[in-house]
C-alpha atoms as a PDB file:
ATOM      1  CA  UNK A   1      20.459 -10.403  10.103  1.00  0.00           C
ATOM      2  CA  UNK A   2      18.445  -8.450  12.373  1.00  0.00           C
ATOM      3  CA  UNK A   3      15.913  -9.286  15.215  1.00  0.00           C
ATOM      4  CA  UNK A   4      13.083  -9.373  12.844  1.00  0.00           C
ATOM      5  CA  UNK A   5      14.708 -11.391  10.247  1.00  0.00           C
ATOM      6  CA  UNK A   6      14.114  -8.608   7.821  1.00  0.00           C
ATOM      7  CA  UNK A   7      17.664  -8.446   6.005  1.00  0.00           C
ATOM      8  CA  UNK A   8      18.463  -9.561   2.702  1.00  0.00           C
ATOM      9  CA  UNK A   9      22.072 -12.298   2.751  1.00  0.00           C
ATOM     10  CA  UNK A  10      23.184 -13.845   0.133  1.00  0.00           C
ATOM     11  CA  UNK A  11      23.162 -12.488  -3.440  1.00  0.00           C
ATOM     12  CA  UNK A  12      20.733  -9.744  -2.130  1.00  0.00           C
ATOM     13  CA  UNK A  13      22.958  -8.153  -0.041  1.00  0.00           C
ATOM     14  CA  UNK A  14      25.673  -7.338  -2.805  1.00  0.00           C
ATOM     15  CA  UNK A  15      25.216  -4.720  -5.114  1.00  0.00           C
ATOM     16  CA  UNK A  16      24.500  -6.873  -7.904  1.00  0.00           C
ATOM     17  CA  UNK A  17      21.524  -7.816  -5.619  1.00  0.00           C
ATOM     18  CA  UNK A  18      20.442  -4.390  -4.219  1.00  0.00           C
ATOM     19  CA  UNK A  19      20.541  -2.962  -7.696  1.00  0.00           C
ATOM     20  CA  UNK A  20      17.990  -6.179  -8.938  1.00  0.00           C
ATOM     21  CA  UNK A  21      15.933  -5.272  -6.255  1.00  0.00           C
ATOM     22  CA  UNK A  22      15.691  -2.049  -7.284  1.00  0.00           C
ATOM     23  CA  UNK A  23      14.939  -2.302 -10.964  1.00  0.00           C
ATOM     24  CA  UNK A  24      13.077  -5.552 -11.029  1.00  0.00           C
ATOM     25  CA  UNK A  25       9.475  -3.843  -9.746  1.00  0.00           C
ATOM     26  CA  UNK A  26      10.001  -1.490 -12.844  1.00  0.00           C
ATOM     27  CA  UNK A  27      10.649  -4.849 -14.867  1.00  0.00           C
ATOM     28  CA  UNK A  28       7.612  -5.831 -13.960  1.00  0.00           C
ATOM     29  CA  UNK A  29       5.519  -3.119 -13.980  1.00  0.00           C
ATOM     30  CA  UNK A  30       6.227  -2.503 -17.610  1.00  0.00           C
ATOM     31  CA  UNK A  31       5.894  -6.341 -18.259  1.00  0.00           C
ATOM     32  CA  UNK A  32       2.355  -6.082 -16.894  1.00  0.00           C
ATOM     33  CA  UNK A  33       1.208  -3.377 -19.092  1.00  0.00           C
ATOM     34  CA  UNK A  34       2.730  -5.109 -21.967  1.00  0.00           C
ATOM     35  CA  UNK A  35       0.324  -7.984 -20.913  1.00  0.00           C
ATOM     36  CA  UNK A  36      -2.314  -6.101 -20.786  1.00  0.00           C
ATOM     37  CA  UNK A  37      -1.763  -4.287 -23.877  1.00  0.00           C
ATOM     38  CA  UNK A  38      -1.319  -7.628 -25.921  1.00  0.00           C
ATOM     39  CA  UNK A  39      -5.014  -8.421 -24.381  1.00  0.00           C
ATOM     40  CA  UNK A  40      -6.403  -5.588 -24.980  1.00  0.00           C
ATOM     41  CA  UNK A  41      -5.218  -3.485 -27.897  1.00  0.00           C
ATOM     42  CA  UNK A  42      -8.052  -5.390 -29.574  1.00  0.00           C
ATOM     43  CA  UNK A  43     -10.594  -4.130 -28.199  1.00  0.00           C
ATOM     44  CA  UNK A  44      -9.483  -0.358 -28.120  1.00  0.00           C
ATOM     45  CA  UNK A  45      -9.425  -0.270 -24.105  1.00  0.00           C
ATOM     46  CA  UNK A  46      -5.921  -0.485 -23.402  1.00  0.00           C
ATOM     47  CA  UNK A  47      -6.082   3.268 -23.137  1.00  0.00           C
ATOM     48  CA  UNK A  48      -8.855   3.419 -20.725  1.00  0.00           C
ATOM     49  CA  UNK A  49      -7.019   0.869 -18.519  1.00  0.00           C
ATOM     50  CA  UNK A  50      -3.743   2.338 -18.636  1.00  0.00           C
ATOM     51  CA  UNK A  51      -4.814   5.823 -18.456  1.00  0.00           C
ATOM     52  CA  UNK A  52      -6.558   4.581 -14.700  1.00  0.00           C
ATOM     53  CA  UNK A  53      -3.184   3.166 -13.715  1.00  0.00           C
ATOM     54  CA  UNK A  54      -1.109   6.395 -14.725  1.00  0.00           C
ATOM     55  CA  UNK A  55      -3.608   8.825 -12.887  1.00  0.00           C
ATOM     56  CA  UNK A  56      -3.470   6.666  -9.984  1.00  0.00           C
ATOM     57  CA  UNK A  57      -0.274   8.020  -9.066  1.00  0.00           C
ATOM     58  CA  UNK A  58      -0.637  11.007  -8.484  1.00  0.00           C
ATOM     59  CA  UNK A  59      -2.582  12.426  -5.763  1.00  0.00           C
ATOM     60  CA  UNK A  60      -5.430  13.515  -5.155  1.00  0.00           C
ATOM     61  CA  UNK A  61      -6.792  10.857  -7.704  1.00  0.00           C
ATOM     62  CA  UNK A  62      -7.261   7.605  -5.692  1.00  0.00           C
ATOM     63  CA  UNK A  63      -9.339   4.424  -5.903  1.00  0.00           C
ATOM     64  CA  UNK A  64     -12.721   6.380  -4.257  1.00  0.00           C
ATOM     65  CA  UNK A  65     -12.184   8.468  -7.677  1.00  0.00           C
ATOM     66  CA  UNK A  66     -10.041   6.196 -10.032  1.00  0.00           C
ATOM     67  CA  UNK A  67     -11.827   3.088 -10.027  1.00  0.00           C
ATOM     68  CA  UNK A  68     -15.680   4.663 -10.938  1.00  0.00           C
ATOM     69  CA  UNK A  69     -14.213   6.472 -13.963  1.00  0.00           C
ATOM     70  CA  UNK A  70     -12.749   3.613 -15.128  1.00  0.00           C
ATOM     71  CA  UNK A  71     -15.804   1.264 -14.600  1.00  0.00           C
ATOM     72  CA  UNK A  72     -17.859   3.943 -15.571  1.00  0.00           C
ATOM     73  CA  UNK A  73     -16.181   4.129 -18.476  1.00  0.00           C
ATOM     74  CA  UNK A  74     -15.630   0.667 -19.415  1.00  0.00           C
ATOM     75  CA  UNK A  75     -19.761   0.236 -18.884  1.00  0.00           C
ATOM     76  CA  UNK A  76     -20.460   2.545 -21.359  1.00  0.00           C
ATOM     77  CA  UNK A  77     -17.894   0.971 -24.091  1.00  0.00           C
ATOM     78  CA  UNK A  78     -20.474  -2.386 -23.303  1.00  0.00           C
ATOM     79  CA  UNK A  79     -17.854  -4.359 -24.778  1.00  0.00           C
ATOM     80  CA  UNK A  80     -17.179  -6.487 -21.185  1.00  0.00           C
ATOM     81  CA  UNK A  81     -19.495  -8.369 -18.754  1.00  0.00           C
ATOM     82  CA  UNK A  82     -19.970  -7.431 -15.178  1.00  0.00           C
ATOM     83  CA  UNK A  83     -17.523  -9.693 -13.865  1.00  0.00           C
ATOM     84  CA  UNK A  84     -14.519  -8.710 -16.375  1.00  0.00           C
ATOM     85  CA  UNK A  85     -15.200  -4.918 -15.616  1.00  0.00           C
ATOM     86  CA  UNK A  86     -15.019  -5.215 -11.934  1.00  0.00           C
ATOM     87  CA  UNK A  87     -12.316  -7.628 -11.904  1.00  0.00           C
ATOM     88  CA  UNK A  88     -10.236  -6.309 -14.732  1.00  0.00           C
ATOM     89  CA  UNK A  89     -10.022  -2.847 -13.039  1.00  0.00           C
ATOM     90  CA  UNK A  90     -10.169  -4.031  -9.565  1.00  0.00           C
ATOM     91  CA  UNK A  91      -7.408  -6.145 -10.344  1.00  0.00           C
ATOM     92  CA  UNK A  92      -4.735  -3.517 -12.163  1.00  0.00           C
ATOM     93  CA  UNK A  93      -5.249  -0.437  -9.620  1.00  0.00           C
ATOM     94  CA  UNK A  94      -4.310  -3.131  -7.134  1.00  0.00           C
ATOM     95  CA  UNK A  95      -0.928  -4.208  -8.911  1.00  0.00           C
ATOM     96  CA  UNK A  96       0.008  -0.996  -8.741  1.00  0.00           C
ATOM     97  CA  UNK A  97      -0.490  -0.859  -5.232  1.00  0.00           C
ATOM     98  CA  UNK A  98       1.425  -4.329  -4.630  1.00  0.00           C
ATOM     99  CA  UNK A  99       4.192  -3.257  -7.267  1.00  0.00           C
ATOM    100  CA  UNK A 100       4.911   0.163  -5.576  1.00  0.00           C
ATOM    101  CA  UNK A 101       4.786  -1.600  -2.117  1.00  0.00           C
ATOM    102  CA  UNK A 102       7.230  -3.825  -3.626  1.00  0.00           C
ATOM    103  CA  UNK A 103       9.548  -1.104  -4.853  1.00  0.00           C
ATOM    104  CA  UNK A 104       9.492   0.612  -1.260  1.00  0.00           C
ATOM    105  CA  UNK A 105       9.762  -2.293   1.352  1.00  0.00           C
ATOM    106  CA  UNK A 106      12.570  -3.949  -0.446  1.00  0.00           C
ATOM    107  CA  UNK A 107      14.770  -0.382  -0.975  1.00  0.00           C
ATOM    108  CA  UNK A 108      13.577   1.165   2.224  1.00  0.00           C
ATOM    109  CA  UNK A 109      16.934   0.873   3.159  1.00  0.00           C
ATOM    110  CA  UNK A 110      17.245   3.977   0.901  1.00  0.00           C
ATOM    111  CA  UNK A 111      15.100   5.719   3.441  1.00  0.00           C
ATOM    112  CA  UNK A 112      16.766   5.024   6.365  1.00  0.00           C
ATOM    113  CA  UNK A 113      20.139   6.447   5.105  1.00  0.00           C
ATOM    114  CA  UNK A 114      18.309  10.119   4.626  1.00  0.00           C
ATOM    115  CA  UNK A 115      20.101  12.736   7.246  1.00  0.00           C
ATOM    116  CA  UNK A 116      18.595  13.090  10.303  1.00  0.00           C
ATOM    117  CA  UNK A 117      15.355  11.325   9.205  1.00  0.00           C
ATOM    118  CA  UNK A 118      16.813   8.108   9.000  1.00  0.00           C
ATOM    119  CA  UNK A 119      17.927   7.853  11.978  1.00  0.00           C
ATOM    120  CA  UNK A 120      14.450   8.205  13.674  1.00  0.00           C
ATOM    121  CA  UNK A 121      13.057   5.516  11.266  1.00  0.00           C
ATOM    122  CA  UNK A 122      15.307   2.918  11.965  1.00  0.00           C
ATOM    123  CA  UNK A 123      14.399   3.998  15.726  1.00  0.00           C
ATOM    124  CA  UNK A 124      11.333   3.764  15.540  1.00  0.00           C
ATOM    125  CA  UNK A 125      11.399   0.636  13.441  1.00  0.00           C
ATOM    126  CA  UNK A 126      13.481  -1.261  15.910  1.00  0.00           C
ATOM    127  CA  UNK A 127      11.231  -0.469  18.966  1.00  0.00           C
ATOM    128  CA  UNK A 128       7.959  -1.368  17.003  1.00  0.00           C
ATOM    129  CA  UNK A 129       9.689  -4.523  15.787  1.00  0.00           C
ATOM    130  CA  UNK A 130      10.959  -5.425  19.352  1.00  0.00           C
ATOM    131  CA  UNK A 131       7.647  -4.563  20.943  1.00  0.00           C
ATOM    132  CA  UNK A 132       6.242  -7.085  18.434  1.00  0.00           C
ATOM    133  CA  UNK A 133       8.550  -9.787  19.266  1.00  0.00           C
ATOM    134  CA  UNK A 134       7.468  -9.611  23.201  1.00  0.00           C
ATOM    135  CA  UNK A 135       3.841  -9.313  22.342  1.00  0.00           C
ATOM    136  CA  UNK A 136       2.254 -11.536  19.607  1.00  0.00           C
ATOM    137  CA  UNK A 137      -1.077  -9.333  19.816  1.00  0.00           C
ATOM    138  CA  UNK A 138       0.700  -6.393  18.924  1.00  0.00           C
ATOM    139  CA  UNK A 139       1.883  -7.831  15.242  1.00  0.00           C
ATOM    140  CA  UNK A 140      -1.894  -9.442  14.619  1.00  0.00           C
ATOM    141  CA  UNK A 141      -2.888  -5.656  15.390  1.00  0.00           C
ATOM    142  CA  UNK A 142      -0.400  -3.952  13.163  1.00  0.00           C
ATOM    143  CA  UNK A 143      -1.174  -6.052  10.339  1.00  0.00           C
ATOM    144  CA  UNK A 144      -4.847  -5.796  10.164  1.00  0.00           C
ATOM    145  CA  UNK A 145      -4.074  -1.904  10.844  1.00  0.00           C
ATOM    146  CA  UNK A 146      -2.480  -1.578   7.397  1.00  0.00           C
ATOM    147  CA  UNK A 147      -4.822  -3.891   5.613  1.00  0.00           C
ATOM    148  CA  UNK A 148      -7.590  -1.572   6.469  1.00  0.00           C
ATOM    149  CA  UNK A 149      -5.062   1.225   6.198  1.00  0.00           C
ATOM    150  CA  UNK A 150      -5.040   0.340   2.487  1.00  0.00           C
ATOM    151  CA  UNK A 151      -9.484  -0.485   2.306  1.00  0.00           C
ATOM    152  CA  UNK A 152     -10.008   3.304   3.320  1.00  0.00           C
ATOM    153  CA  UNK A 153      -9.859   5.105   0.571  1.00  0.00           C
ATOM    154  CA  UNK A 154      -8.141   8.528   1.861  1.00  0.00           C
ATOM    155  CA  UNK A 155      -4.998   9.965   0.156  1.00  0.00           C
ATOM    156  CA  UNK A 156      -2.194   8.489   0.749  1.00  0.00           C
ATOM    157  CA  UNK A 157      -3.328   5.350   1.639  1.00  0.00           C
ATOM    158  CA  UNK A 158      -2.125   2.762  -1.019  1.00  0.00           C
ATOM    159  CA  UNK A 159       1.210   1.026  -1.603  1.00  0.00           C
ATOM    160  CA  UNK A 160       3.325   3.775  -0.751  1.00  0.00           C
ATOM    161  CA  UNK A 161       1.794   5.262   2.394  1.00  0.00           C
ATOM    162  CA  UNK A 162       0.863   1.656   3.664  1.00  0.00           C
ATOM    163  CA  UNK A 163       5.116   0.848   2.598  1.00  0.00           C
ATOM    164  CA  UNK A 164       6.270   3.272   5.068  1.00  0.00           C
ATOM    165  CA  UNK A 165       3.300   3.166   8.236  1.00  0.00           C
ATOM    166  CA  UNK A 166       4.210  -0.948   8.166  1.00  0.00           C
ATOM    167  CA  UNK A 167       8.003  -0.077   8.026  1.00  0.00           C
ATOM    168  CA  UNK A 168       8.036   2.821  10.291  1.00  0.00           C
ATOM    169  CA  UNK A 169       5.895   0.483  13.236  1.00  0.00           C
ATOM    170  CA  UNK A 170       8.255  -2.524  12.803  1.00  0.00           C
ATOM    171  CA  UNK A 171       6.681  -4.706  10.558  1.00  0.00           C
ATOM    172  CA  UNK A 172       9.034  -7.002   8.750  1.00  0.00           C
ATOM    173  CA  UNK A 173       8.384  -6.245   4.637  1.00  0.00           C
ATOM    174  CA  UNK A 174       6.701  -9.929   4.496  1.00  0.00           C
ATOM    175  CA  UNK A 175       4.190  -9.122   6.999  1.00  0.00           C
ATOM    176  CA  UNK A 176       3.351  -5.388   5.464  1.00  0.00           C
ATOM    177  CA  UNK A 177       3.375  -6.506   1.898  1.00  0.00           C
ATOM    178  CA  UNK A 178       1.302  -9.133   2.507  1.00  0.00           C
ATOM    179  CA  UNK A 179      -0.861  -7.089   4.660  1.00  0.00           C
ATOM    180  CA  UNK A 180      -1.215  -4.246   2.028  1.00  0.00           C
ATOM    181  CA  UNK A 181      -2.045  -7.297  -0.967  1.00  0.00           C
ATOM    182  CA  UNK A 182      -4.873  -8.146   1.035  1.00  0.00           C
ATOM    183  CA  UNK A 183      -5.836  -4.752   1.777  1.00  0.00           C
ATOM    184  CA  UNK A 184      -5.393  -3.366  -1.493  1.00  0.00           C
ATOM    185  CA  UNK A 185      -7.657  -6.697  -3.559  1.00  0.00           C
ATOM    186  CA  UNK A 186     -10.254  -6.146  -0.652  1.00  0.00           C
ATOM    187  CA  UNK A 187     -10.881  -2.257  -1.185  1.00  0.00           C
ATOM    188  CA  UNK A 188     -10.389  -2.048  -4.787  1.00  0.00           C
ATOM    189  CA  UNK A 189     -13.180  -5.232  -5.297  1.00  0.00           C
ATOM    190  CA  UNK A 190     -15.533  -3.370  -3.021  1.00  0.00           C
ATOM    191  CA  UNK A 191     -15.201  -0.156  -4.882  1.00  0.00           C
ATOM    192  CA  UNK A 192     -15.359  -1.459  -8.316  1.00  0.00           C
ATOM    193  CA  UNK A 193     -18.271  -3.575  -7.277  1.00  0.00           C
ATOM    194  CA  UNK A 194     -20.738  -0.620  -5.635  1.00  0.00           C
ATOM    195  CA  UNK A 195     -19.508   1.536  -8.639  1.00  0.00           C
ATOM    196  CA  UNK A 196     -20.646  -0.994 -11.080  1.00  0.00           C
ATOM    197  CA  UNK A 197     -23.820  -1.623  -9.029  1.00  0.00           C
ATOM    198  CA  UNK A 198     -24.473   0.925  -7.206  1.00  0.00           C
ATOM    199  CA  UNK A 199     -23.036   3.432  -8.358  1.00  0.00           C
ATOM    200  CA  UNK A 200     -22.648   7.166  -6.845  1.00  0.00           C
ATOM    201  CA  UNK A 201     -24.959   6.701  -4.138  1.00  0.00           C
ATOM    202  CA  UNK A 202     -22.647   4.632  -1.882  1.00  0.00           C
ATOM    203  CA  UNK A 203     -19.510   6.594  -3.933  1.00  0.00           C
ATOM    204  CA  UNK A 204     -20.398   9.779  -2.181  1.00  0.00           C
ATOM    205  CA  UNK A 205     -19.862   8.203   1.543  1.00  0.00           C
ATOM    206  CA  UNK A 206     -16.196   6.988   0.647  1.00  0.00           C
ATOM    207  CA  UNK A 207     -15.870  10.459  -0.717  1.00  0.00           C
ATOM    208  CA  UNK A 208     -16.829  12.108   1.749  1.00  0.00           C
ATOM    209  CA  UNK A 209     -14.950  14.472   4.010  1.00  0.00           C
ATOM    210  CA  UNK A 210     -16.564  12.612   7.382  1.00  0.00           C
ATOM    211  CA  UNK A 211     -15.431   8.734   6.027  1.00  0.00           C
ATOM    212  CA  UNK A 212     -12.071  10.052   5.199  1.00  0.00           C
ATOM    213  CA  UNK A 213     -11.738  11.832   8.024  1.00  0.00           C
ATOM    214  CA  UNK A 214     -13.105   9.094  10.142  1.00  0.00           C
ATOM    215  CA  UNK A 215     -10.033   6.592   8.932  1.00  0.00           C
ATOM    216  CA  UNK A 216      -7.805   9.413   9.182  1.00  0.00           C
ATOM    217  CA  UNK A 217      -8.518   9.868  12.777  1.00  0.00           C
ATOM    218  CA  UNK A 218      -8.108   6.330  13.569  1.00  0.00           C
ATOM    219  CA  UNK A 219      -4.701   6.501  11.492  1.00  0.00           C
ATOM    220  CA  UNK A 220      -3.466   9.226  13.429  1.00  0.00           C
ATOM    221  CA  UNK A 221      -4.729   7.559  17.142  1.00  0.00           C
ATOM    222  CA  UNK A 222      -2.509   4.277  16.073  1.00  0.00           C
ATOM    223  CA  UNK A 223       0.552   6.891  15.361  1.00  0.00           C
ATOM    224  CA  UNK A 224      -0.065   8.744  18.547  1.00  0.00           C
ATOM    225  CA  UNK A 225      -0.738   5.468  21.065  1.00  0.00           C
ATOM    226  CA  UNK A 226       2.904   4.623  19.003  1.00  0.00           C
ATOM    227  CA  UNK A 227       4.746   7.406  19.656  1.00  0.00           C
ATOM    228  CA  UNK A 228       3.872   8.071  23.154  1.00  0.00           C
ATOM    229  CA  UNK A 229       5.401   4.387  23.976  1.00  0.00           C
ATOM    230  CA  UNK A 230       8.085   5.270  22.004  1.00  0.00           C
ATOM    231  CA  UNK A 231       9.109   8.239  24.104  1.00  0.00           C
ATOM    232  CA  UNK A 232       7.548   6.724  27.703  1.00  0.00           C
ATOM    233  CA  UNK A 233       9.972   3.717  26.439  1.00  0.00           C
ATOM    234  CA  UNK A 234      12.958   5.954  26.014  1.00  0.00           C
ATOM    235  CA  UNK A 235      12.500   8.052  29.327  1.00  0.00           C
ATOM    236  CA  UNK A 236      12.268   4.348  31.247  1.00  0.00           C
ATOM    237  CA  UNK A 237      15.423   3.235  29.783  1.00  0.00           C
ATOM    238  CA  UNK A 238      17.167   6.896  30.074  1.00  0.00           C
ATOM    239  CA  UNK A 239      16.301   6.521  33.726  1.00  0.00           C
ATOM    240  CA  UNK A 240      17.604   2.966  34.651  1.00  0.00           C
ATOM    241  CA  UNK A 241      20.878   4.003  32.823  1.00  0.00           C
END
């Protein structure tokens, strides 16, 4: 087990248990939609719903343009209150972020093992995860970071890109999955609620090139203010050697 108590003993650690990890997000991923389908074949919007899901995989669609179709949508059908709609598709773009998230912090191991790259990450994840040992402030940081990671709607910022930035910084996959739950239920209920009540007005500024870029930035000041420790880190030790 490693400093941040991050690895799987037990059953998990045999292949029996690596290979349930693996498959069991896809278990219940299609178990969900199943659910949902059950609910909702009924009323003819299975389709709508699942159709929201699929396209969210794929970039460039994302919740800033995912979630208004689908309430949009959904509104015009008339067939659901105000509540349902918002919380219906607030609810399943968010499972997919907490199911992919899922997928990728428990295999990430997978990532690590990649030539060359891998070694960096596990690098990179051991300092962050040492550096948040020593210094409590640092983890309360890095986990708000990737909860509002997640809120901003730029691409690449769901379950997967949120998966790796809490791996890559040291975050144990407790702390980032919980992080990105949070972060994911908070951004999609905000969204689905201004596009049910406000609609594009407010849309365009999460849109926009200057929001996006805006979290971007700060993304990319957290990486950099990382890194540079990283390497100032590695040049101290290199030098009391």
């Amino acid at each position: 087990m490693n400093q941040d108590m991050d690895e799987e003993d037990g059953f998990f650690s045999t292949i029996w248990g690596k290979l349930f990890l693996f498959f069991n997000p896809f278990l219940i991923g299609f178990s969900f939609l199943y659910l949902l389908y059950l609910i909702l074949h009924g009323t003819g919007l299975f389709w709508v719903v699942g159709t929201g899901m699929f396209g969210y995989f794929f970039p460039p669609a994302g919740k800033e343009s995912v979630i208004p179709l689908m309430v949009g949508e959904l509104t015009r059908r008339g067939s659901l209150t105000p509540l349902t709609t918002i919380t219906l598709v607030a609810s399943v773009i968010a499972f997919v972020d907490v199911v992919t998230s899922y997928f990728l912090l428990w295999n990430f191991y997978i990532a690590e093992k990649i030539p060359l790259v891998g070694g960096w990450i596990r690098k990179f994840r051991d300092f962050g995860a040492q550096k948040m040992k020593e210094k409590n402030w640092i983890k309360k940081v890095a986990f708000v970071g990737v909860a509002i990671f997640v809120v901003v709607p730029f691409q690449g910022s769901g379950g997967v890109g949120a998966s790796i930035l809490g791996r890559v910084i040291g975050m144990n996959k407790y702390q980032a999955w919980l992080a990105i739950i949070i972060g994911s239920f908070s951004g999609c209920f905000l969204i689905a609620t201004i596009s049910y009540y406000l609609s594009d007005a407010i849309l365009k500024t999460f849109r926009s090139s200057v929001f996006q870029g805006m979290g971007l930035l700060i993304v990319l000041a957290v990486i950099f203010v990382f890194l540079y420790s990283f390497f100032k880190h590695r040049e101290e030790m290199e030098e009391t050697a």
